[in-house]
C-alpha atoms as a PDB file:
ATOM      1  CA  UNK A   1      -1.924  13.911  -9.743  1.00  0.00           C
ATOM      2  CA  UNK A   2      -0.115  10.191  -9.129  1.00  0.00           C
ATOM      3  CA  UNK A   3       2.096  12.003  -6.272  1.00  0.00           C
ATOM      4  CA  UNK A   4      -0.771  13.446  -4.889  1.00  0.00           C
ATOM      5  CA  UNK A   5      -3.540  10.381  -5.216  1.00  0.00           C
ATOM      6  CA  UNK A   6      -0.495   7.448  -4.058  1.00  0.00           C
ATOM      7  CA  UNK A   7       1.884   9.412  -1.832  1.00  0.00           C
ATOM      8  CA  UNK A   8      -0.320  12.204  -0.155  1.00  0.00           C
ATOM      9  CA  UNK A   9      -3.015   9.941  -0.026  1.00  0.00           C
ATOM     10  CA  UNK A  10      -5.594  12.901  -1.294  1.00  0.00           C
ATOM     11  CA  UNK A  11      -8.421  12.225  -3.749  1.00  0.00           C
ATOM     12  CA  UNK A  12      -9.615  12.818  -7.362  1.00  0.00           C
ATOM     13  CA  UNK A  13     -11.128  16.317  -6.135  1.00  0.00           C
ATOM     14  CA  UNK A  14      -7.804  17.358  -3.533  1.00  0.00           C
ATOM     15  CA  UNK A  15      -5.478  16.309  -6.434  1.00  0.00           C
ATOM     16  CA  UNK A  16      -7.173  19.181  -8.854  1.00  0.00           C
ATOM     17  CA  UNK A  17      -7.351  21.582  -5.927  1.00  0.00           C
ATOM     18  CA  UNK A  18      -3.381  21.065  -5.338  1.00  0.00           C
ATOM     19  CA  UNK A  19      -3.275  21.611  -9.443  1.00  0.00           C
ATOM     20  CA  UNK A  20      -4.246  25.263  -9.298  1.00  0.00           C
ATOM     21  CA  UNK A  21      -0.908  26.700  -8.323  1.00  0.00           C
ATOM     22  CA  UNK A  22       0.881  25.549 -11.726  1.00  0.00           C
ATOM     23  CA  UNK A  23      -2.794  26.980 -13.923  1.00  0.00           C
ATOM     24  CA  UNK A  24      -2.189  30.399 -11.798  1.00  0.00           C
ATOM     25  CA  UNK A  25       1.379  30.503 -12.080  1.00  0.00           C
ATOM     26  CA  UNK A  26       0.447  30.144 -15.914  1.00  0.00           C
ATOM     27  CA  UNK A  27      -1.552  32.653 -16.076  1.00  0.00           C
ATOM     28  CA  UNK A  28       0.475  35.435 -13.985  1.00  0.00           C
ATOM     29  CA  UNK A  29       3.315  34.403 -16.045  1.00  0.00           C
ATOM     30  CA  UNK A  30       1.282  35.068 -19.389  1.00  0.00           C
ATOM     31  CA  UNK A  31      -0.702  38.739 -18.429  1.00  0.00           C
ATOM     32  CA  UNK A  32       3.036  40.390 -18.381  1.00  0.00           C
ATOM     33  CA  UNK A  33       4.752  38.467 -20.808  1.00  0.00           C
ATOM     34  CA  UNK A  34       4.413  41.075 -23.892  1.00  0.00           C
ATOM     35  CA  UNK A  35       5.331  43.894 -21.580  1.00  0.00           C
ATOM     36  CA  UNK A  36       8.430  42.404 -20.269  1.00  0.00           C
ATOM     37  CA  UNK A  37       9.335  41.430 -24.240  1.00  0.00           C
ATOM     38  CA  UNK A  38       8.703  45.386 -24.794  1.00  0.00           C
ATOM     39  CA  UNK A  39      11.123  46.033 -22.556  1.00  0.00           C
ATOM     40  CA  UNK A  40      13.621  43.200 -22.654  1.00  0.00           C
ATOM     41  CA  UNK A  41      13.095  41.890 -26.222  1.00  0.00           C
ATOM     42  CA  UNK A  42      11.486  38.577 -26.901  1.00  0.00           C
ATOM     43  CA  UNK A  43      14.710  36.826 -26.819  1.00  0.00           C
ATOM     44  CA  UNK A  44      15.624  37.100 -23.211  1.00  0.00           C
ATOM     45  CA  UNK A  45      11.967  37.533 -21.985  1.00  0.00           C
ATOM     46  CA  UNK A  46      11.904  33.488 -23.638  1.00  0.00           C
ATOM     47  CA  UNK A  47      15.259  32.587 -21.575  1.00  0.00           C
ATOM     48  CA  UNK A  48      14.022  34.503 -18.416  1.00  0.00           C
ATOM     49  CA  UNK A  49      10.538  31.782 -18.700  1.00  0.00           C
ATOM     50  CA  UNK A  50      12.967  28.870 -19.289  1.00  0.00           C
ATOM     51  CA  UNK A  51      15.364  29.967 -16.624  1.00  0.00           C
ATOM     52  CA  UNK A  52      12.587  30.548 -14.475  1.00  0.00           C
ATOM     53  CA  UNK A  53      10.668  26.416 -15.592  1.00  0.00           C
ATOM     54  CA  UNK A  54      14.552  25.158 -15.106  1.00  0.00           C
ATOM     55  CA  UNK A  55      15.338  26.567 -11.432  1.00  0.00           C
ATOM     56  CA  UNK A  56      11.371  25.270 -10.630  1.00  0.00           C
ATOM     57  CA  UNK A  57      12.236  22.006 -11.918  1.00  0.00           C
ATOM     58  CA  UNK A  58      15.286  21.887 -10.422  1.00  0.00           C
ATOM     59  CA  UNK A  59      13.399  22.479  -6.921  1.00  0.00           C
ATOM     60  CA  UNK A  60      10.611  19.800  -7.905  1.00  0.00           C
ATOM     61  CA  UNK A  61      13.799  17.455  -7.828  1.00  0.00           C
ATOM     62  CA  UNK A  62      14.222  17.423  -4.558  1.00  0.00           C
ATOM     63  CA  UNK A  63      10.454  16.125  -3.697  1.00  0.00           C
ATOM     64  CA  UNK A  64      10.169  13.969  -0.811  1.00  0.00           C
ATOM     65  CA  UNK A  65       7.396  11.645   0.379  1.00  0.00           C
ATOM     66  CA  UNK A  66       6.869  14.226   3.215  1.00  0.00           C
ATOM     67  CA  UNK A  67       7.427  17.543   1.435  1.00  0.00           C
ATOM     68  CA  UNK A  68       4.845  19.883   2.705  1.00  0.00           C
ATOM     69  CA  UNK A  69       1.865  21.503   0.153  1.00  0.00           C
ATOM     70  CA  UNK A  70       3.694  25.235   0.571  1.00  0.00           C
ATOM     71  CA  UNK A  71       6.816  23.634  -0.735  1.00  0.00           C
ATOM     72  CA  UNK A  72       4.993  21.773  -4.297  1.00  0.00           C
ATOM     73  CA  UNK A  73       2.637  24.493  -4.612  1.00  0.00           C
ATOM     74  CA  UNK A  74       5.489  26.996  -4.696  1.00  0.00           C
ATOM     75  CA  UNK A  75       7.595  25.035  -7.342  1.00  0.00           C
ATOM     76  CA  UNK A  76       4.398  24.535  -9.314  1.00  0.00           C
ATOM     77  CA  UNK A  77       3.542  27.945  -9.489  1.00  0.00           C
ATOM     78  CA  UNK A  78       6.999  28.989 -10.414  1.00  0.00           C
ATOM     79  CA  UNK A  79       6.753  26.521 -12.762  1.00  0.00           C
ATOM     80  CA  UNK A  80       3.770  27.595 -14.258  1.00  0.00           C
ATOM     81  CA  UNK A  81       4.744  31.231 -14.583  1.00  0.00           C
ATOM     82  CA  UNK A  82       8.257  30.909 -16.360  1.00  0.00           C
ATOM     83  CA  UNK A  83       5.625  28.260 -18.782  1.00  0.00           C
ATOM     84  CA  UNK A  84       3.519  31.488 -19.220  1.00  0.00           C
ATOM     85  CA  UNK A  85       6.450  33.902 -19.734  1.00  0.00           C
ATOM     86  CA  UNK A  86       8.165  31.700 -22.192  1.00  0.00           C
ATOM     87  CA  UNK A  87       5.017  30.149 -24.185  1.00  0.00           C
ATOM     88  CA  UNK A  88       2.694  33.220 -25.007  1.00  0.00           C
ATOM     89  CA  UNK A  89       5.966  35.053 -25.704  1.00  0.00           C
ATOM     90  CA  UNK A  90       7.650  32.292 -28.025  1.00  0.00           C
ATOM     91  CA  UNK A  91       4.376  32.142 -29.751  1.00  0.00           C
ATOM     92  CA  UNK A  92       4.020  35.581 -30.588  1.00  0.00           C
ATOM     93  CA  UNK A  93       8.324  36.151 -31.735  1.00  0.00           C
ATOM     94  CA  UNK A  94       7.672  32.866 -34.225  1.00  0.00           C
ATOM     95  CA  UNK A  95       4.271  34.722 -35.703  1.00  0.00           C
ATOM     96  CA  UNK A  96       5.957  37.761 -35.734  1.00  0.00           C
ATOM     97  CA  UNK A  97       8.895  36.512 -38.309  1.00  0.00           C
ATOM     98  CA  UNK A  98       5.922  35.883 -40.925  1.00  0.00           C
ATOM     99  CA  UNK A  99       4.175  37.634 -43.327  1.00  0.00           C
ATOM    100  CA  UNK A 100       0.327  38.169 -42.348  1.00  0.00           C
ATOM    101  CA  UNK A 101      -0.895  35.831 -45.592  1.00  0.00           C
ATOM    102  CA  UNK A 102       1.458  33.154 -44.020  1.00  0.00           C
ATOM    103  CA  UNK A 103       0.173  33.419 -40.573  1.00  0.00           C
ATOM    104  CA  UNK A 104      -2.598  30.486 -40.606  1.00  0.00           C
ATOM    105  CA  UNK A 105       0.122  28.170 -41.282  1.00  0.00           C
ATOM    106  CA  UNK A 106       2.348  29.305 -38.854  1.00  0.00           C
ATOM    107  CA  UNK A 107      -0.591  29.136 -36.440  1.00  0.00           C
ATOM    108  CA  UNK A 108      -1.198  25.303 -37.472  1.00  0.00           C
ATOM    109  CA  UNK A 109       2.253  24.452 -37.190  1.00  0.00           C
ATOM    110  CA  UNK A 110       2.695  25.692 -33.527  1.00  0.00           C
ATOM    111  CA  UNK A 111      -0.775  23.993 -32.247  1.00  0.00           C
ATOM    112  CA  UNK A 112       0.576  20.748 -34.731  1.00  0.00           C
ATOM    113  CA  UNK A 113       4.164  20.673 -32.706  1.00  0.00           C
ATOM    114  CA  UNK A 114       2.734  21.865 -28.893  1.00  0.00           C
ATOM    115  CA  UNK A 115       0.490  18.431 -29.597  1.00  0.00           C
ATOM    116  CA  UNK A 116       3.125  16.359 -30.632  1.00  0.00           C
ATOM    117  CA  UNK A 117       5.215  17.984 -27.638  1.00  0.00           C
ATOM    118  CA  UNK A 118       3.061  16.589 -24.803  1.00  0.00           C
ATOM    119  CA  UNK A 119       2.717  13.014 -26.186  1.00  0.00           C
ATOM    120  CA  UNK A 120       6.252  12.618 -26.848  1.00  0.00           C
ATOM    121  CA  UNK A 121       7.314  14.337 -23.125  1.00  0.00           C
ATOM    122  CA  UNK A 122       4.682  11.772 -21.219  1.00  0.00           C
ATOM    123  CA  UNK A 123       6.470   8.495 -22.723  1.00  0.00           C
ATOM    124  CA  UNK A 124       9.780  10.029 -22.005  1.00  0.00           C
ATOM    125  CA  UNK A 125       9.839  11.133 -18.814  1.00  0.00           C
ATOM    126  CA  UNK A 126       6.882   8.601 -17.984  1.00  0.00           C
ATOM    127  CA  UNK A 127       9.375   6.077 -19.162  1.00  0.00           C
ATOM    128  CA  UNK A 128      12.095   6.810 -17.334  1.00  0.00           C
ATOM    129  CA  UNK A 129       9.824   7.684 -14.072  1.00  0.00           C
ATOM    130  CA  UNK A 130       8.593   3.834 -14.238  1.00  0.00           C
ATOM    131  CA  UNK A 131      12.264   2.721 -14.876  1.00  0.00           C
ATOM    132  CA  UNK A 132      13.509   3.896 -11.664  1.00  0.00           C
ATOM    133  CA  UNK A 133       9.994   2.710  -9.544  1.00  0.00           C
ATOM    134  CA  UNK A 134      10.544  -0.266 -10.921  1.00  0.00           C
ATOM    135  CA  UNK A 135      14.407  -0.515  -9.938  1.00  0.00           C
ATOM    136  CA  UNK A 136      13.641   1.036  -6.594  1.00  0.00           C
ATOM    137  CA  UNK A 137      10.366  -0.253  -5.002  1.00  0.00           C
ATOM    138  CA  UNK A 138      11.006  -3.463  -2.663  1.00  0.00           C
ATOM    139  CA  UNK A 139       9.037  -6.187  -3.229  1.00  0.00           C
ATOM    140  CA  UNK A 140      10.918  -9.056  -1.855  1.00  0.00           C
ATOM    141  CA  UNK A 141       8.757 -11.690   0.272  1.00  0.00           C
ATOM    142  CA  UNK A 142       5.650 -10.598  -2.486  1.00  0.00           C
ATOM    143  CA  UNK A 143       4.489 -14.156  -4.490  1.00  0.00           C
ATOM    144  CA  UNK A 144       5.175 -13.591  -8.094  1.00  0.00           C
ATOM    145  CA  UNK A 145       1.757 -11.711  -9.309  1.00  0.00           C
ATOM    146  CA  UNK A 146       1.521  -9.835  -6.568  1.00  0.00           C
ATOM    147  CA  UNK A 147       5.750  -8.361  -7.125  1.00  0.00           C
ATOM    148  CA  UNK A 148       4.442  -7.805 -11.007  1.00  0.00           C
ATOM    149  CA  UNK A 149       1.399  -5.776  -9.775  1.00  0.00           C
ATOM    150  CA  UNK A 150       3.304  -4.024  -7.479  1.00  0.00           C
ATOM    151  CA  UNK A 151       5.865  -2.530 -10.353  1.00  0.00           C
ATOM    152  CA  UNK A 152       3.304  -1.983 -13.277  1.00  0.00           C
ATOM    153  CA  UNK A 153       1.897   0.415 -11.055  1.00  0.00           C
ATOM    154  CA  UNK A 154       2.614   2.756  -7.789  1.00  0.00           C
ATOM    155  CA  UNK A 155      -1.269   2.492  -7.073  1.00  0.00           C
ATOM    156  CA  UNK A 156      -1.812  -1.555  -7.116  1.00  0.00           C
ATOM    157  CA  UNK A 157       0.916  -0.986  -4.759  1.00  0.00           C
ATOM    158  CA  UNK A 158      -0.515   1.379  -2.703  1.00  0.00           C
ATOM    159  CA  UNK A 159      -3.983  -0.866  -2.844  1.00  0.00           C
ATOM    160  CA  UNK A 160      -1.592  -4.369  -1.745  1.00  0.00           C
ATOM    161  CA  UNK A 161       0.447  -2.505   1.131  1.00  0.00           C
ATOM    162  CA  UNK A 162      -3.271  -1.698   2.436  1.00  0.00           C
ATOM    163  CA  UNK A 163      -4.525  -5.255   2.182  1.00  0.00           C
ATOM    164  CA  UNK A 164      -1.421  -6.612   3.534  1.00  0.00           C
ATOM    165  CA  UNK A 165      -1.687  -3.866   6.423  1.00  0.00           C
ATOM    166  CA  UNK A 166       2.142  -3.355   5.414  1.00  0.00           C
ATOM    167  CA  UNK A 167       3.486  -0.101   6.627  1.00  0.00           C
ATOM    168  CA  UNK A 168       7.069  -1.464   4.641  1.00  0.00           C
ATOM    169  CA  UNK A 169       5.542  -2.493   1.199  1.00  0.00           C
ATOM    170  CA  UNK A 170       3.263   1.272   1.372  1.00  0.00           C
ATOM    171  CA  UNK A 171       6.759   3.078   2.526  1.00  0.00           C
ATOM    172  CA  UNK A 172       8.905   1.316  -0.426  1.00  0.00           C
ATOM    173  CA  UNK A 173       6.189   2.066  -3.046  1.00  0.00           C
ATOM    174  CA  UNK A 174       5.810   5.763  -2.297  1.00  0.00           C
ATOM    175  CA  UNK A 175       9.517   6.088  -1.941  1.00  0.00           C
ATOM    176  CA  UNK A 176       9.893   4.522  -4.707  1.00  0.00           C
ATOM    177  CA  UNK A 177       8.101   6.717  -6.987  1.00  0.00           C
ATOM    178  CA  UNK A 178       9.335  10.071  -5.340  1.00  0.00           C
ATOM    179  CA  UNK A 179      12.187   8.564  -6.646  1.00  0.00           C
ATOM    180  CA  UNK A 180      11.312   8.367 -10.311  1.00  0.00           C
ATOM    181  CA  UNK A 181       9.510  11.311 -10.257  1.00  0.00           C
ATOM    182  CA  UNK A 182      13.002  13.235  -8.768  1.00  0.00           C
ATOM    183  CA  UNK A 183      14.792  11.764 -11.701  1.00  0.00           C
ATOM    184  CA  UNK A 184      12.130  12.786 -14.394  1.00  0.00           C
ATOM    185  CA  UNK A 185      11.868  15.912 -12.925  1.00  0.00           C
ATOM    186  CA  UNK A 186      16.164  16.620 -13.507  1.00  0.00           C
ATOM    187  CA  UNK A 187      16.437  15.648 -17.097  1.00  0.00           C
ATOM    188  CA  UNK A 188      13.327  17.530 -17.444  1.00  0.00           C
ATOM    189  CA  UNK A 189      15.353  20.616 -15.816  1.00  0.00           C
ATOM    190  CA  UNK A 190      18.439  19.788 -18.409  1.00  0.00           C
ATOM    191  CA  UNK A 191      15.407  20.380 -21.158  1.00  0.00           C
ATOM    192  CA  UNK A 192      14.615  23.914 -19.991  1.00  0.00           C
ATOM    193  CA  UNK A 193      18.084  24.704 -19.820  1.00  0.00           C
ATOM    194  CA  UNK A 194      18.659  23.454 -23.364  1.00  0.00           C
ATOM    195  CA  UNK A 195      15.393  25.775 -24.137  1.00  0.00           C
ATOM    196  CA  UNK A 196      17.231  28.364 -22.882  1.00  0.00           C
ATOM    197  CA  UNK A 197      20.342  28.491 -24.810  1.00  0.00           C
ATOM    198  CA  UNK A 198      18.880  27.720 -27.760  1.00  0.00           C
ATOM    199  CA  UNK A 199      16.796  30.542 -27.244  1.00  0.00           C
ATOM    200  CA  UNK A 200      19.632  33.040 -26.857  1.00  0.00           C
ATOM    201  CA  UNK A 201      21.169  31.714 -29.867  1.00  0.00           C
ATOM    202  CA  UNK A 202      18.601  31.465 -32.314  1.00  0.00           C
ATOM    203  CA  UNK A 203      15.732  33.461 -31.302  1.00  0.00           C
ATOM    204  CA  UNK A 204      15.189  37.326 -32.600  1.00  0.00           C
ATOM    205  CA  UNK A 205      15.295  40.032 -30.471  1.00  0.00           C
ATOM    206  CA  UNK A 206      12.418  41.566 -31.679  1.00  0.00           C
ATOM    207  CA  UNK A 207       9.736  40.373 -34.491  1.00  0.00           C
ATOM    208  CA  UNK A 208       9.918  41.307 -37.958  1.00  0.00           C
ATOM    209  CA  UNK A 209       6.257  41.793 -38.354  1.00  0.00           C
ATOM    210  CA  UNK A 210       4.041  42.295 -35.130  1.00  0.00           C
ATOM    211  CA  UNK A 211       1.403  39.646 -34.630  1.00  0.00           C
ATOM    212  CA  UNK A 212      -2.203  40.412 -34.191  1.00  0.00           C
ATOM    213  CA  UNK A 213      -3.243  39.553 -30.575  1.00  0.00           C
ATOM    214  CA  UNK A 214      -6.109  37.048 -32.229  1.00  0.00           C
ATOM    215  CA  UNK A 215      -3.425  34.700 -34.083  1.00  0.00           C
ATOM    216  CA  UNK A 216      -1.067  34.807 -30.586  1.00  0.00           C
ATOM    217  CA  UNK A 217      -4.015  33.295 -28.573  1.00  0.00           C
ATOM    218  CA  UNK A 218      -5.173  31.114 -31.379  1.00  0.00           C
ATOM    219  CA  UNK A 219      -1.553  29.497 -31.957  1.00  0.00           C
ATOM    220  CA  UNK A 220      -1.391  29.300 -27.922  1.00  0.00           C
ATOM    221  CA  UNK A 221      -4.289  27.927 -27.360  1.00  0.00           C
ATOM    222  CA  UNK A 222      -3.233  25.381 -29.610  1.00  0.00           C
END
């Protein structure tokens, strides 16, 4: 939503629209997923989905300030896909491997860990994105307040470029955060990869006991 709001220059309601491609490409990714684990086994039906998040984060990398809409939504909805492929089938290969009295706990534990997961991936790779901005975005010639406003955040610089009618300063920011965005976007890459050999070297082939389709989408939905 930043990239879309500061750099494209959309709105609130064009930001959500350009969202849909990662929610479809989550959903397409999670219809097939238990039929592709039939056939493949849940272990490399897990590594397929974080093969398939790595090579779309690997793509999303390479964002520019100019990239065109075909090229983001078509990492996002890879992106969202190998999410769907690996999720609903990770969830259902760590149910599987208990017994059905231990199940509610099992559920709890995934939704307790998929919470902690989000929080814990924004101030990392938020971190680091605002590192780089802050390293990269010019603001030399800017009086003191107006430099400080400028790196706490890519839309006060956006707002200041327009007030200042500074084609330079609007250029800078934007770059700027493409540029911590790129560099978020590879270590997040290195985590799906990691994902994926750990994966293939710890996850079961097939479940011990078969999950009932109600404690999947409960533990998912998580």
């Amino acid at each position: 939503p930043q990239y879309f709001q500061a750099v494209s220059g959309t709105d609130a309601m064009g930001s959500g629209l350009r969202l849909l491609p990662l929610v479809l490409g989550l959903v397409a990714g999670a219809i097939p997923a238990d039929r592709v684990a039939a056939r493949a086994g849940r272990k490399l039906t897990v590594a397929l989905g974080f093969l398939v998040e790595a090579a779309a984060l690997f793509t999303a990398a390479h964002t520019a300030t100019d990239s065109s809409e075909w090229f983001i939504g078509g990492w996002m909805a890879a992106l969202g896909f190998g999410m769907g492929l690996a999720l609903a089938t990770a969830v259902s290969a760590a149910l599987g491997e208990l017994p059905k009295e231990r199940s509610g706990v099992g559920s709890a534990l995934m939704q307790a860990l998929q919470k902690l997961g989000g929080p814990f991936g924004a101030a990392i790779l938020g971190s680091m994105l605002a590192n780089v901005y802050r390293s990269s975005v010019d603001v030399a010639g800017l009086p003191a307040p107006a430099a400080a406003a400028v790196r706490d955040s890519v839309f006060a610089g956006v707002a200041l470029a327009a007030q200042l009618h500074s084609p330079a300063l609007l250029a800078s920011v934007r770059s700027a955060f493409v540029a911590g965005m790129d560099a978020a976007m590879l270590v997040s890459t290195g985590i799906a990869v990691a994902g994926m050999l750990l994966a293939l070297a710890f996850l079961p082939a097939r479940p011990a006991i078969a999950p009932s389709s109600q404690e999947v989408i409960r533990a998912a939905a998580g």
